[in-house]
N, C-alpha and C. Protein backbone atom coordinates (compact mmCIF):
# COMPACT_ATOMS: atom_id res chain seq x y z
N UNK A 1 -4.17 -2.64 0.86
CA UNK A 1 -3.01 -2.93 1.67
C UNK A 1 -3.27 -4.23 2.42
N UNK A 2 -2.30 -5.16 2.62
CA UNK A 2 -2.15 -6.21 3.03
C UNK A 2 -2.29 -6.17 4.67
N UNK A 3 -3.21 -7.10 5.57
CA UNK A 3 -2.95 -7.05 6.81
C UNK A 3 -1.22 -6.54 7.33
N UNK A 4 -0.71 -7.78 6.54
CA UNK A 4 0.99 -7.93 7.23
C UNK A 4 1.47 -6.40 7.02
N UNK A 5 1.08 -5.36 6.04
CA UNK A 5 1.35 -4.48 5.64
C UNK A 5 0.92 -3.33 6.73
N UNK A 6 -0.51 -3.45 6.75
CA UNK A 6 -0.91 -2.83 8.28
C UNK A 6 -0.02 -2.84 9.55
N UNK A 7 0.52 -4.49 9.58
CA UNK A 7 0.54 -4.90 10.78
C UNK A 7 2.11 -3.97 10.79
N UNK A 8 2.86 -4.02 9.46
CA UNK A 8 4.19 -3.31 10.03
C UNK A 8 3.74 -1.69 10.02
N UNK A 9 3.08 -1.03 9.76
CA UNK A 9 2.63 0.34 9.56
C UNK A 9 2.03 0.79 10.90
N UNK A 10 1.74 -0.40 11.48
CA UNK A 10 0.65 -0.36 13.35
C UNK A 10 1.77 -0.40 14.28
N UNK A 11 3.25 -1.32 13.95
CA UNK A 11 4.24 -1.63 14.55
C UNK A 11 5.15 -0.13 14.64
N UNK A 12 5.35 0.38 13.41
CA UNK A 12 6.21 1.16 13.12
C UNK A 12 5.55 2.22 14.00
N UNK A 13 4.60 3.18 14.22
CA UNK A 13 3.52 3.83 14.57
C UNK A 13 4.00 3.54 15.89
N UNK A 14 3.79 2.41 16.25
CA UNK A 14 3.83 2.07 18.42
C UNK A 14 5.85 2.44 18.44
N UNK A 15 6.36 2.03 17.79
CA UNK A 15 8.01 2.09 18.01
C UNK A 15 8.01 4.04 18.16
N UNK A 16 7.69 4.41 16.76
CA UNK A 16 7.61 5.85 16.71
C UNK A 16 7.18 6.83 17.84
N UNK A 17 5.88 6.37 18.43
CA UNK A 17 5.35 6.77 19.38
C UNK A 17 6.14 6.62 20.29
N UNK A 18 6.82 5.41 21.00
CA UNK A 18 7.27 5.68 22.19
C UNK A 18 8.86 6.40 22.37
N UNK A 19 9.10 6.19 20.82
CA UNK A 19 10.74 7.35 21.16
C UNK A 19 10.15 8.39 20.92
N UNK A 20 9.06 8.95 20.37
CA UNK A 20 8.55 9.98 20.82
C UNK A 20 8.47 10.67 22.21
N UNK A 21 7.81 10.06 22.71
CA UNK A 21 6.87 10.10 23.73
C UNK A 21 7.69 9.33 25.38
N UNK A 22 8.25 8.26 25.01
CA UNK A 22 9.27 7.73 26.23
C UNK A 22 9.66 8.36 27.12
N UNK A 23 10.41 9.38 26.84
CA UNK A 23 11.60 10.14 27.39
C UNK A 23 10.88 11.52 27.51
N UNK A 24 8.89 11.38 27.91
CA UNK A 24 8.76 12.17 28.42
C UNK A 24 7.66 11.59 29.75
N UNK A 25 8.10 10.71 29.77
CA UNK A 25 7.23 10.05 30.88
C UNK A 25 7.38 10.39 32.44
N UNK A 26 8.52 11.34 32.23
CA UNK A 26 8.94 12.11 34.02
C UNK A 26 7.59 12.99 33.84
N UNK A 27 7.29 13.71 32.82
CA UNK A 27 6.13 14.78 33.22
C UNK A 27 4.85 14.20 34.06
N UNK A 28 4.50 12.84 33.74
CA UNK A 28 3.47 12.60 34.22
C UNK A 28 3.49 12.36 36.08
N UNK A 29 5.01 12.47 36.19
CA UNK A 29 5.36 12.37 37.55
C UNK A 29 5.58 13.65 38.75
N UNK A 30 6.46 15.01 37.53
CA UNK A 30 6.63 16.10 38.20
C UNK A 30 5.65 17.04 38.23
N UNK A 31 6.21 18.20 37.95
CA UNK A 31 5.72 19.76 37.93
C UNK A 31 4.26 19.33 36.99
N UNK A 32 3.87 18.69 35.75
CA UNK A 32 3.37 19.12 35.22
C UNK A 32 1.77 18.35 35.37
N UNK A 33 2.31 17.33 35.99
CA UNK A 33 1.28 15.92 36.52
C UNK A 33 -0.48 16.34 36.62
N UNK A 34 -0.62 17.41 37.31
CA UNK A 34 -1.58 18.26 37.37
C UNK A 34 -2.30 18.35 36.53
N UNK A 35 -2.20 18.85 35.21
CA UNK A 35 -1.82 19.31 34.07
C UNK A 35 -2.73 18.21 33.29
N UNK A 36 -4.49 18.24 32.88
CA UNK A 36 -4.74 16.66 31.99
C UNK A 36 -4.43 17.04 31.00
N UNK A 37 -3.83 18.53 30.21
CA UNK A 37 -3.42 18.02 28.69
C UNK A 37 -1.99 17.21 28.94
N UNK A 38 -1.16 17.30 29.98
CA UNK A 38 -0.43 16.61 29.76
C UNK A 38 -0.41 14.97 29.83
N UNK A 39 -1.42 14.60 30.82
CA UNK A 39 -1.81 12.98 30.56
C UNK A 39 -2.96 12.82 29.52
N UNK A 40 -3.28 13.93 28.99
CA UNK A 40 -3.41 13.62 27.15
C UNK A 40 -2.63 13.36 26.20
N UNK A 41 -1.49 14.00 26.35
CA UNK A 41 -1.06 13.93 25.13
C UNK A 41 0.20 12.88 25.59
N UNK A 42 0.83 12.64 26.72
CA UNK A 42 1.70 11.51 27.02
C UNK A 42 1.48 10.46 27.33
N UNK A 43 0.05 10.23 28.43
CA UNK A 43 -0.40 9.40 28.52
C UNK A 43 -1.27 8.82 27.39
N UNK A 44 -1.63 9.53 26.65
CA UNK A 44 -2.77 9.09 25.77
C UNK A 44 -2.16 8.89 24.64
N UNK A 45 -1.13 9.61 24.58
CA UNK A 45 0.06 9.00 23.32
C UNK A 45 0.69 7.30 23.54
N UNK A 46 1.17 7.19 24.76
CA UNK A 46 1.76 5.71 25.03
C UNK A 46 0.92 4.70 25.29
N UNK A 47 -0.67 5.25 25.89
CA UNK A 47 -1.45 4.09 25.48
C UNK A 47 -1.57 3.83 24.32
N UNK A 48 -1.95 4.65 23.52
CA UNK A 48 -2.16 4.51 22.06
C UNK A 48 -1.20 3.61 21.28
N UNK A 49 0.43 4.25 21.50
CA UNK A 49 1.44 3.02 21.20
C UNK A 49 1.53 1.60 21.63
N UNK A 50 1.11 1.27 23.12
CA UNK A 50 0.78 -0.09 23.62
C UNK A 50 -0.39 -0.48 22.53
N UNK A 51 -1.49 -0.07 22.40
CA UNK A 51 -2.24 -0.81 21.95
C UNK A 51 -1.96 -0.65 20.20
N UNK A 52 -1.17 0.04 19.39
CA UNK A 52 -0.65 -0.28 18.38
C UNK A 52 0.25 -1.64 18.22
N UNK A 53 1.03 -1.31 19.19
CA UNK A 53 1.83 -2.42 19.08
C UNK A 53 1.00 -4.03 19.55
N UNK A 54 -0.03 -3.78 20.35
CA UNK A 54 -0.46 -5.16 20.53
C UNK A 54 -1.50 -5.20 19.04
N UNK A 55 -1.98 -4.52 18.86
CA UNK A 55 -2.33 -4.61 17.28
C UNK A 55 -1.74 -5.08 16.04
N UNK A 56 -0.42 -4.74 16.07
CA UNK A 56 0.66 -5.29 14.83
C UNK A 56 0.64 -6.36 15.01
N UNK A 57 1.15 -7.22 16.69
CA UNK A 57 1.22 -8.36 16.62
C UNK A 57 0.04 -9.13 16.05
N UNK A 58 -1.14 -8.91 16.44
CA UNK A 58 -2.26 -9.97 16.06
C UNK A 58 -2.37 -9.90 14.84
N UNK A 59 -2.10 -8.78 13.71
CA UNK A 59 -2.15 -8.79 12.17
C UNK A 59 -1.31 -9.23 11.86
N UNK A 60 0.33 -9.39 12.52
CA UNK A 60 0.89 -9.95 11.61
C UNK A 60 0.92 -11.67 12.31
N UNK A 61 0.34 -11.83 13.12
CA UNK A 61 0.39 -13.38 13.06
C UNK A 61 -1.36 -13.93 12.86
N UNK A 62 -1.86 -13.23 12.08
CA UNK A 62 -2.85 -13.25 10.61
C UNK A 62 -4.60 -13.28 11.26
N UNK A 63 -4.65 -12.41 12.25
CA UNK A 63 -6.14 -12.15 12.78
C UNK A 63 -6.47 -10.93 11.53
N UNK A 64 -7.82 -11.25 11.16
CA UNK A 64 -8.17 -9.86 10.44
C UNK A 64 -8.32 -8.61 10.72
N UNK A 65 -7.96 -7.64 10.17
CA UNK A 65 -8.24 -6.03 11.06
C UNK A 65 -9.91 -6.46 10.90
N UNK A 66 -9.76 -6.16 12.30
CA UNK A 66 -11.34 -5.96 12.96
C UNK A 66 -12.18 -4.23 13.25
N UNK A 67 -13.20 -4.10 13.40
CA UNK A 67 -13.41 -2.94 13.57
C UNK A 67 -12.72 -1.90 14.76
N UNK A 68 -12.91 -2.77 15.75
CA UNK A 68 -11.79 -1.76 17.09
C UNK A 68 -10.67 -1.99 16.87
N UNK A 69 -10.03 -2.80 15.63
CA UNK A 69 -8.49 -1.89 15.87
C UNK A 69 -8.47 -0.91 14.72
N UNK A 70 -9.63 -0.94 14.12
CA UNK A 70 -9.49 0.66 12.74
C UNK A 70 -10.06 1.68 13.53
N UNK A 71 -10.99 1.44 14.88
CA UNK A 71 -11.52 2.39 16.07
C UNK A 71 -10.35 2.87 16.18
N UNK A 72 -9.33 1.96 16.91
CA UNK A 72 -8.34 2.28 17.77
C UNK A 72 -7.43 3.47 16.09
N UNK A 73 -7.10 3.14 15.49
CA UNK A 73 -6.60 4.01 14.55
C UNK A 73 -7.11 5.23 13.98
N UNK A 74 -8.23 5.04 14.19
CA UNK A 74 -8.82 6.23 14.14
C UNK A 74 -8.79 7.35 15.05
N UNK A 75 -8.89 6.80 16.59
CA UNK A 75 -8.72 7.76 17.97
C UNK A 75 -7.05 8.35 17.79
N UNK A 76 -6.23 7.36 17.21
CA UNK A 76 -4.50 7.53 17.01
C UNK A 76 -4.46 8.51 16.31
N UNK A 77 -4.78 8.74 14.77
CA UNK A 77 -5.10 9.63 14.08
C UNK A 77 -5.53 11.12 14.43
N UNK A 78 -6.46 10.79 15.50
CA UNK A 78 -6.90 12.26 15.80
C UNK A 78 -6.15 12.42 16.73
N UNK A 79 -5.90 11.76 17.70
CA UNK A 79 -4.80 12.26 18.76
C UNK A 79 -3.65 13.05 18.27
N UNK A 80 -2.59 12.52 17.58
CA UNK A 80 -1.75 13.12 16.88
C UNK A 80 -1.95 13.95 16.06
N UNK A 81 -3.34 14.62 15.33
CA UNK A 81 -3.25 15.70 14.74
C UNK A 81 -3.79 17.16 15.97
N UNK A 82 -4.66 16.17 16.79
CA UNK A 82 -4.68 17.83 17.62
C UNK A 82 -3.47 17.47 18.16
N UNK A 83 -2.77 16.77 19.16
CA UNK A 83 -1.61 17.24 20.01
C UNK A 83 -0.55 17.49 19.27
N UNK A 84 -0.09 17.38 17.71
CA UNK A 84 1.16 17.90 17.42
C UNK A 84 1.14 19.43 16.61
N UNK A 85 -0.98 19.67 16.27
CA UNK A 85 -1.18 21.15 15.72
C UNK A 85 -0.77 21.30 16.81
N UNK A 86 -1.35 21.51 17.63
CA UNK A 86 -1.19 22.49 18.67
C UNK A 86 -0.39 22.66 19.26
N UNK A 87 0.75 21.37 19.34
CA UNK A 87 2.00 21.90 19.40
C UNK A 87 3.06 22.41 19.00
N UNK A 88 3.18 22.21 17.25
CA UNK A 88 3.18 22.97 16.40
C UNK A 88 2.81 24.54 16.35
N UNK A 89 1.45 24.77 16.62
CA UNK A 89 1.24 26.26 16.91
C UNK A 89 2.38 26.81 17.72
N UNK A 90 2.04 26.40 19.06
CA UNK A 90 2.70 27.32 20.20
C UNK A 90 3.81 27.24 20.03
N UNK A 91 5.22 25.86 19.45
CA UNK A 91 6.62 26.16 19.47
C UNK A 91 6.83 27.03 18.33
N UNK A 92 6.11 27.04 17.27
CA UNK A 92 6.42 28.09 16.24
C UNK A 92 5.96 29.60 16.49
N UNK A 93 5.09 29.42 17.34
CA UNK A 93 4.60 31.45 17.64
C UNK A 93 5.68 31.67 19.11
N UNK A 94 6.35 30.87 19.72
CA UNK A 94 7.16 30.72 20.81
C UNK A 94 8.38 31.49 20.31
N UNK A 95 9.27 31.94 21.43
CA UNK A 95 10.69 32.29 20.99
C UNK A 95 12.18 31.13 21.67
N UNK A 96 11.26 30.18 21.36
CA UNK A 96 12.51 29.13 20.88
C UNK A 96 13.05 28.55 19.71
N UNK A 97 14.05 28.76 19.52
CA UNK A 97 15.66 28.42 18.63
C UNK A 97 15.01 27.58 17.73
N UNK A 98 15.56 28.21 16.48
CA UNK A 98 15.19 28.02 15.06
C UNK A 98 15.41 25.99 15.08
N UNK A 99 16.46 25.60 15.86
CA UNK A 99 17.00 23.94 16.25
C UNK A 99 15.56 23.64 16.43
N UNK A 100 14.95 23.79 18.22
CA UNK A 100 14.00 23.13 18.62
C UNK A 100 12.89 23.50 17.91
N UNK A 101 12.50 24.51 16.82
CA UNK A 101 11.08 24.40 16.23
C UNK A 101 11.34 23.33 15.04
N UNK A 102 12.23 23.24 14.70
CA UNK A 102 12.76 22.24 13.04
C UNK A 102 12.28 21.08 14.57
N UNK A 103 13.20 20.61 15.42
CA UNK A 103 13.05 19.48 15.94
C UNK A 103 11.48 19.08 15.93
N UNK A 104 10.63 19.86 16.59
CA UNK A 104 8.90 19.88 17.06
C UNK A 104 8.46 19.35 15.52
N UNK A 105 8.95 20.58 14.48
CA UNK A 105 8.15 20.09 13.27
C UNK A 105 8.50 18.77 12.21
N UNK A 106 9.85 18.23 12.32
CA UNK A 106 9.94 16.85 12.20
C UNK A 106 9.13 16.16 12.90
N UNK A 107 9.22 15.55 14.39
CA UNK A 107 8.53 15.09 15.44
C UNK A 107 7.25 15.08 14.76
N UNK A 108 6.68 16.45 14.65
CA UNK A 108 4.79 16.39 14.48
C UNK A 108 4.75 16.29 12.87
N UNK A 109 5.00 16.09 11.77
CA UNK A 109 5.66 15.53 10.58
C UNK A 109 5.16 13.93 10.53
N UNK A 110 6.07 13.52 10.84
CA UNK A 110 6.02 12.29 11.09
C UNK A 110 5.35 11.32 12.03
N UNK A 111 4.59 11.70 13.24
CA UNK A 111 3.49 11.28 13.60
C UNK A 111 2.22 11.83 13.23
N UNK A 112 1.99 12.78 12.22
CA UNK A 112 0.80 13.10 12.08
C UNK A 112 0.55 12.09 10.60
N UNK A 113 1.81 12.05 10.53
CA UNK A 113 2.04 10.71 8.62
C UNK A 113 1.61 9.20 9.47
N UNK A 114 2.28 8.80 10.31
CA UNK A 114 1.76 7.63 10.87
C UNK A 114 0.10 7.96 10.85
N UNK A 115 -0.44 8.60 11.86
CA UNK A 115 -1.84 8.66 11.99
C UNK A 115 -2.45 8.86 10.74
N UNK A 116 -2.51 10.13 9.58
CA UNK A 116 -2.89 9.74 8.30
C UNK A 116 -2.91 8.55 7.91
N UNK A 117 -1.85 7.51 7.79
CA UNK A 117 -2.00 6.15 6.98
C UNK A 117 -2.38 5.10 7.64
N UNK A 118 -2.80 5.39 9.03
CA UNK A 118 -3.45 4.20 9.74
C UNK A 118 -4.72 4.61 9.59
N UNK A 119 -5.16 6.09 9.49
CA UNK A 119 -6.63 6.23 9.73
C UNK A 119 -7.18 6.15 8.13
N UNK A 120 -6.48 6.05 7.40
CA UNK A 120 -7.04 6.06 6.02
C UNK A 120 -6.94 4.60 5.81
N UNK A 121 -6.30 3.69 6.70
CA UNK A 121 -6.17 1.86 6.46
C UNK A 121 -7.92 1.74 6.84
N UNK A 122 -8.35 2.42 8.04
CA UNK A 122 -9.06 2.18 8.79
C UNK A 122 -10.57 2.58 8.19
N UNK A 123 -10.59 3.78 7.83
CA UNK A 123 -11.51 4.44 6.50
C UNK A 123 -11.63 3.12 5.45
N UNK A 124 -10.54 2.76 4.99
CA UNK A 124 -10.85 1.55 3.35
C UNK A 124 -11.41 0.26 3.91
N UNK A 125 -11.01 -0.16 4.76
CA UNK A 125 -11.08 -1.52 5.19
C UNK A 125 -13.15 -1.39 5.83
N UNK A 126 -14.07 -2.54 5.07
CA UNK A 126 -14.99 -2.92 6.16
C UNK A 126 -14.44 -3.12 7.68
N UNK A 127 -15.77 -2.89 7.95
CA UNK A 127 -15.66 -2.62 9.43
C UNK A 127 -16.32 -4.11 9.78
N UNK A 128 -16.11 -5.05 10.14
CA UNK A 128 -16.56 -6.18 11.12
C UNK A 128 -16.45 -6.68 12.77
């Protein structure tokens, strides 16, 4: 795969993440603030998207993937597979509406596909 190819796959990934993740940025403020899985998985989700997205930019205006940004894809990768199993688990053993578990399992679907294909960019590519 082509840097520029990365670089839109690192882009797409940070966009994904934050309409993910955006419009839950009151938690880190209210009731749940307390709470470090929740500045795990929101906070540690939207850093992750900031530094995707400052990642796309430098690949696609033609720096080589370097080893800390296949690091950084790699930590992305695992982030999104424990925080969307496990969220996955609990809305599906939960008794909420057949709507919001389809919603959760699109959602964790599709960021656990972003993290697969960045962490497998990150796996092929030397590390320098």
């Amino acid at each position: 795969m082509t840097d520029r190819r990365i670089a839109w796959w690192s882009g797409a990934a940070a966009v994904w993440t934050f309409i993910a993740w955006g419009n839950r940025i009151g938690l880190l403020t209210g009731d749940e603030s307390s709470d470090p899985w929740t500045w795990i998985r929101v906070g540690g989700s939207l850093v992750f998207g900031v530094a995707l997205a400052v990642i796309g930019v430098m690949l696609w205006r033609g720096r080589p993937l370097s080893a800390w940004m296949a690091r950084v894809f790699v930590g992305f990768a695992a982030l999104m597979l424990v925080v969307w199993l496990r969220s996955a688990a609990s809305v599906l053993t939960g008794d909420e509406s057949v709507a919001f578990k389809s919603v959760h399992v699109v959602l964790a679907s599709i960021s656990i596909g972003f993290g697969i294909v960045l962490g497998r960019v990150s796996l092929r590519r030397p590390s320098t």
